[in-house]
N, C-alpha and C. Protein backbone atom coordinates (compact mmCIF):
# COMPACT_ATOMS: atom_id res chain seq x y z
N UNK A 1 68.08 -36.43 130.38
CA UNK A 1 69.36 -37.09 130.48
C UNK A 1 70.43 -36.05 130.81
N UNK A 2 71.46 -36.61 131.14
CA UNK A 2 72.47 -35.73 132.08
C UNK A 2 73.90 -36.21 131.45
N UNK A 3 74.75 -35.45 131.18
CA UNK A 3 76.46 -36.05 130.84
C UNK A 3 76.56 -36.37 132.80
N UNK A 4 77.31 -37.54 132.54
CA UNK A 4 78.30 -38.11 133.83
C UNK A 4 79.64 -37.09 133.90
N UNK A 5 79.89 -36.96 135.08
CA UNK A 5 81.11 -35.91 134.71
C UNK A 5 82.54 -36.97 136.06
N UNK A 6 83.01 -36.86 134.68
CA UNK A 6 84.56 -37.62 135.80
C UNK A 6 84.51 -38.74 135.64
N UNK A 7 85.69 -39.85 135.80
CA UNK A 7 85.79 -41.08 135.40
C UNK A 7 85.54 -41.74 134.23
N UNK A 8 85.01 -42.96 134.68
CA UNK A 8 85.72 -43.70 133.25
C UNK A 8 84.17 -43.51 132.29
N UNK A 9 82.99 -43.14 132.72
CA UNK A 9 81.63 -42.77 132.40
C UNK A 9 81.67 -41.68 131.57
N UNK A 10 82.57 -40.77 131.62
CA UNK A 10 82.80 -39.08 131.21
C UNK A 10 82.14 -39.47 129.71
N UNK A 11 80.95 -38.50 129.38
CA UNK A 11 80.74 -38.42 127.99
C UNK A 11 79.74 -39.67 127.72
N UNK A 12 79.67 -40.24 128.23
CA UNK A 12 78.09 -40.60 128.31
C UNK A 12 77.09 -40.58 129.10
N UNK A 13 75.69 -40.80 128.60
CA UNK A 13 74.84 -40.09 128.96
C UNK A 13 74.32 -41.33 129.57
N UNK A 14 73.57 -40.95 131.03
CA UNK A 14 73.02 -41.42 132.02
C UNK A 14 71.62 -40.93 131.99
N UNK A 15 71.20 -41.98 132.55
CA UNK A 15 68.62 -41.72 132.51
C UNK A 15 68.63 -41.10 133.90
N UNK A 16 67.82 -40.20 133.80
CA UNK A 16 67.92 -39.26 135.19
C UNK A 16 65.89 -39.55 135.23
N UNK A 17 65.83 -39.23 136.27
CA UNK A 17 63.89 -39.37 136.40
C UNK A 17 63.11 -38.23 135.81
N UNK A 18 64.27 -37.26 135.28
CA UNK A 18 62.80 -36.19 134.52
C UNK A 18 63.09 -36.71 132.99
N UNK A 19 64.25 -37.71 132.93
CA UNK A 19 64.01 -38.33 130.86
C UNK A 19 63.05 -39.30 131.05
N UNK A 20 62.90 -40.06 132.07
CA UNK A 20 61.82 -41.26 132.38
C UNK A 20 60.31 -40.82 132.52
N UNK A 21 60.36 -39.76 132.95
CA UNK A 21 58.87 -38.83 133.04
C UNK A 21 58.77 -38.56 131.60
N UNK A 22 59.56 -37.90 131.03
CA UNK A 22 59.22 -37.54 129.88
C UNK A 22 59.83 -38.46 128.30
N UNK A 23 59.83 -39.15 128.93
CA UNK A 23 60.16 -40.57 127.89
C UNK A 23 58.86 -41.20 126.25
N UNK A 24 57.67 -41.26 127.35
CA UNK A 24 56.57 -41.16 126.68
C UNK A 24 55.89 -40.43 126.02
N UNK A 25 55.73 -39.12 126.13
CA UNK A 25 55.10 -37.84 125.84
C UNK A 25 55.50 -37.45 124.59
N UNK A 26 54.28 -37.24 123.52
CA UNK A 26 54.40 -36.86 122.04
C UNK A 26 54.99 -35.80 122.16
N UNK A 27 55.77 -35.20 120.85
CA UNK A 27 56.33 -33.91 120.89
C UNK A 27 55.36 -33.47 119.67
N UNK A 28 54.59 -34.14 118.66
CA UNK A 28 53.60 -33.93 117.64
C UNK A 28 52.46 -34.61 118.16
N UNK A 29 51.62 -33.85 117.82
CA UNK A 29 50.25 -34.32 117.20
C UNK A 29 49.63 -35.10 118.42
N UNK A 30 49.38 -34.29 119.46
CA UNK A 30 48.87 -34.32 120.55
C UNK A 30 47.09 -34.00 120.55
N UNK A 31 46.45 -34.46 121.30
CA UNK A 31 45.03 -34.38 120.99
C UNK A 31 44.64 -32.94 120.96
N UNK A 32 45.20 -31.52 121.78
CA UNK A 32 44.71 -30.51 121.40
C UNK A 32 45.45 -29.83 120.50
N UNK A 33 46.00 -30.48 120.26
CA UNK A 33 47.26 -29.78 118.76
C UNK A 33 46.46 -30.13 117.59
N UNK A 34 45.78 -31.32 118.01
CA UNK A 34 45.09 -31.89 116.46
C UNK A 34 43.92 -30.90 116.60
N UNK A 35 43.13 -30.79 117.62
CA UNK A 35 41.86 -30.16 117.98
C UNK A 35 42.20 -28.62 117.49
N UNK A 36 42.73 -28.37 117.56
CA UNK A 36 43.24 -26.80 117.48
C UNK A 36 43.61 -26.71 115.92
N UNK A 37 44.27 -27.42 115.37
CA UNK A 37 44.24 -27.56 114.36
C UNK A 37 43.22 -27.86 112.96
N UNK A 38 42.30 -28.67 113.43
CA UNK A 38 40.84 -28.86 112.36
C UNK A 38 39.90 -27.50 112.93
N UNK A 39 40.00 -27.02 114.10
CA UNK A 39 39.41 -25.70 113.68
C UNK A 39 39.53 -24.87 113.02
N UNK A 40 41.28 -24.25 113.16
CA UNK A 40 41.72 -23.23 112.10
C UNK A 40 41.64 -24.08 110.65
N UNK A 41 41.29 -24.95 110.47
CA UNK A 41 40.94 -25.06 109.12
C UNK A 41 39.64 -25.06 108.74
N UNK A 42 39.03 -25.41 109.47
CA UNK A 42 37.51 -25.04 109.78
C UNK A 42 36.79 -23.87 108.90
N UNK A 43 37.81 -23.10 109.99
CA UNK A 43 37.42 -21.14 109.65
C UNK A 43 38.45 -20.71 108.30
N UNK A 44 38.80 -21.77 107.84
CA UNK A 44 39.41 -21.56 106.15
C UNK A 44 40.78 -21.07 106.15
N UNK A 45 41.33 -21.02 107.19
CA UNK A 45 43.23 -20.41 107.54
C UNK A 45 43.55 -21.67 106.89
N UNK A 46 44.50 -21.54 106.39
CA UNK A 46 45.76 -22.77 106.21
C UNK A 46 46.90 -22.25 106.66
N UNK A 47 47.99 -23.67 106.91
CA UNK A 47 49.18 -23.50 107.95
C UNK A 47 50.06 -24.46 107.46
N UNK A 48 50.97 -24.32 108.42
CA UNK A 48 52.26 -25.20 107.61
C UNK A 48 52.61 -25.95 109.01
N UNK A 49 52.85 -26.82 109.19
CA UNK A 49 53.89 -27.60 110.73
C UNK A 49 55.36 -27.61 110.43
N UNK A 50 55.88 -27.19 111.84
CA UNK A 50 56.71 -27.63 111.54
C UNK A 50 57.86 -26.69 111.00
N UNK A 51 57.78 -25.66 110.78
CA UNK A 51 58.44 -24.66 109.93
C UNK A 51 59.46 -23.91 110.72
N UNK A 52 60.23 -23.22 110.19
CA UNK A 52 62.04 -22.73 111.01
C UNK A 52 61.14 -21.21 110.81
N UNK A 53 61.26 -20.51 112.04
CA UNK A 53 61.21 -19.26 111.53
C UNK A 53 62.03 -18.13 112.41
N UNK A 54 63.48 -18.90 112.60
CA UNK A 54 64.73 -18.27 113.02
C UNK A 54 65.65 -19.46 112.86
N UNK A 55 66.62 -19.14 112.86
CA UNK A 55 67.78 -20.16 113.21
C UNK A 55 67.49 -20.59 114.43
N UNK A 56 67.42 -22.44 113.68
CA UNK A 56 67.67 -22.82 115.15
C UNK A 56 66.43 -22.85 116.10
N UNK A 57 64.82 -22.22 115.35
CA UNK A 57 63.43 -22.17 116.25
C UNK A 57 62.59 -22.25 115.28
N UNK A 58 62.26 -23.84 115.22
CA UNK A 58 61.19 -24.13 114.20
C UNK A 58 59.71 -24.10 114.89
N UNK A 59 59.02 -23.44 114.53
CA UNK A 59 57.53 -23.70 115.23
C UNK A 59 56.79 -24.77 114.97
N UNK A 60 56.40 -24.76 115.51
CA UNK A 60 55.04 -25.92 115.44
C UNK A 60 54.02 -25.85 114.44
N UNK A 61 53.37 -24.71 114.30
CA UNK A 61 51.77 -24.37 113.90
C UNK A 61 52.59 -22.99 113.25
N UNK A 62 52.10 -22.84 111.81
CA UNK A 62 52.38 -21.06 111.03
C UNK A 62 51.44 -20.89 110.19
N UNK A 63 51.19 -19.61 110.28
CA UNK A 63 50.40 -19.09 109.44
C UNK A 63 51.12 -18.35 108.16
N UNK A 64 51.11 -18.85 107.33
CA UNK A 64 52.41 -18.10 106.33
C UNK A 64 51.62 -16.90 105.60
N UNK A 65 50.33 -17.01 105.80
CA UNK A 65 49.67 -15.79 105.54
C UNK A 65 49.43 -14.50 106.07
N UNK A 66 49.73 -14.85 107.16
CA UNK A 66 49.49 -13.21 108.17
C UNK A 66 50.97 -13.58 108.97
């Protein structure tokens, strides 16, 4: 999505074709996110989802152990 710039539109947001492409698409728990995931537990790691590890840049997948 895109801000409209100028007129009476200013400040709202308009559907552009790369929000429509990506409209559908999981941001979690995607088939090799899951796959990738029951392995490292597999091999006995545990992890956390999901976790901040800066301001502002939460990861996905952590190992809070190493």
């Amino acid at each position: 999505m895109t801000r409209a710039s100028g007129g009476p539109s200013a400040g709202q947001w308009v559907s552009t074709t790369k929000s429509e492409h990506l409209r559908g698409r999981r941001a979690r728990d995607t088939k090799p996110e899951v796959t990738l995931r029951k392995a490292v537990h597999r091999l006995g790691l545990r992890f956390r989802l999901q976790r901040r590890v800066a301001r502002r840049c939460p990861a996905d997948f952590v190992l809070p152990r190493y």
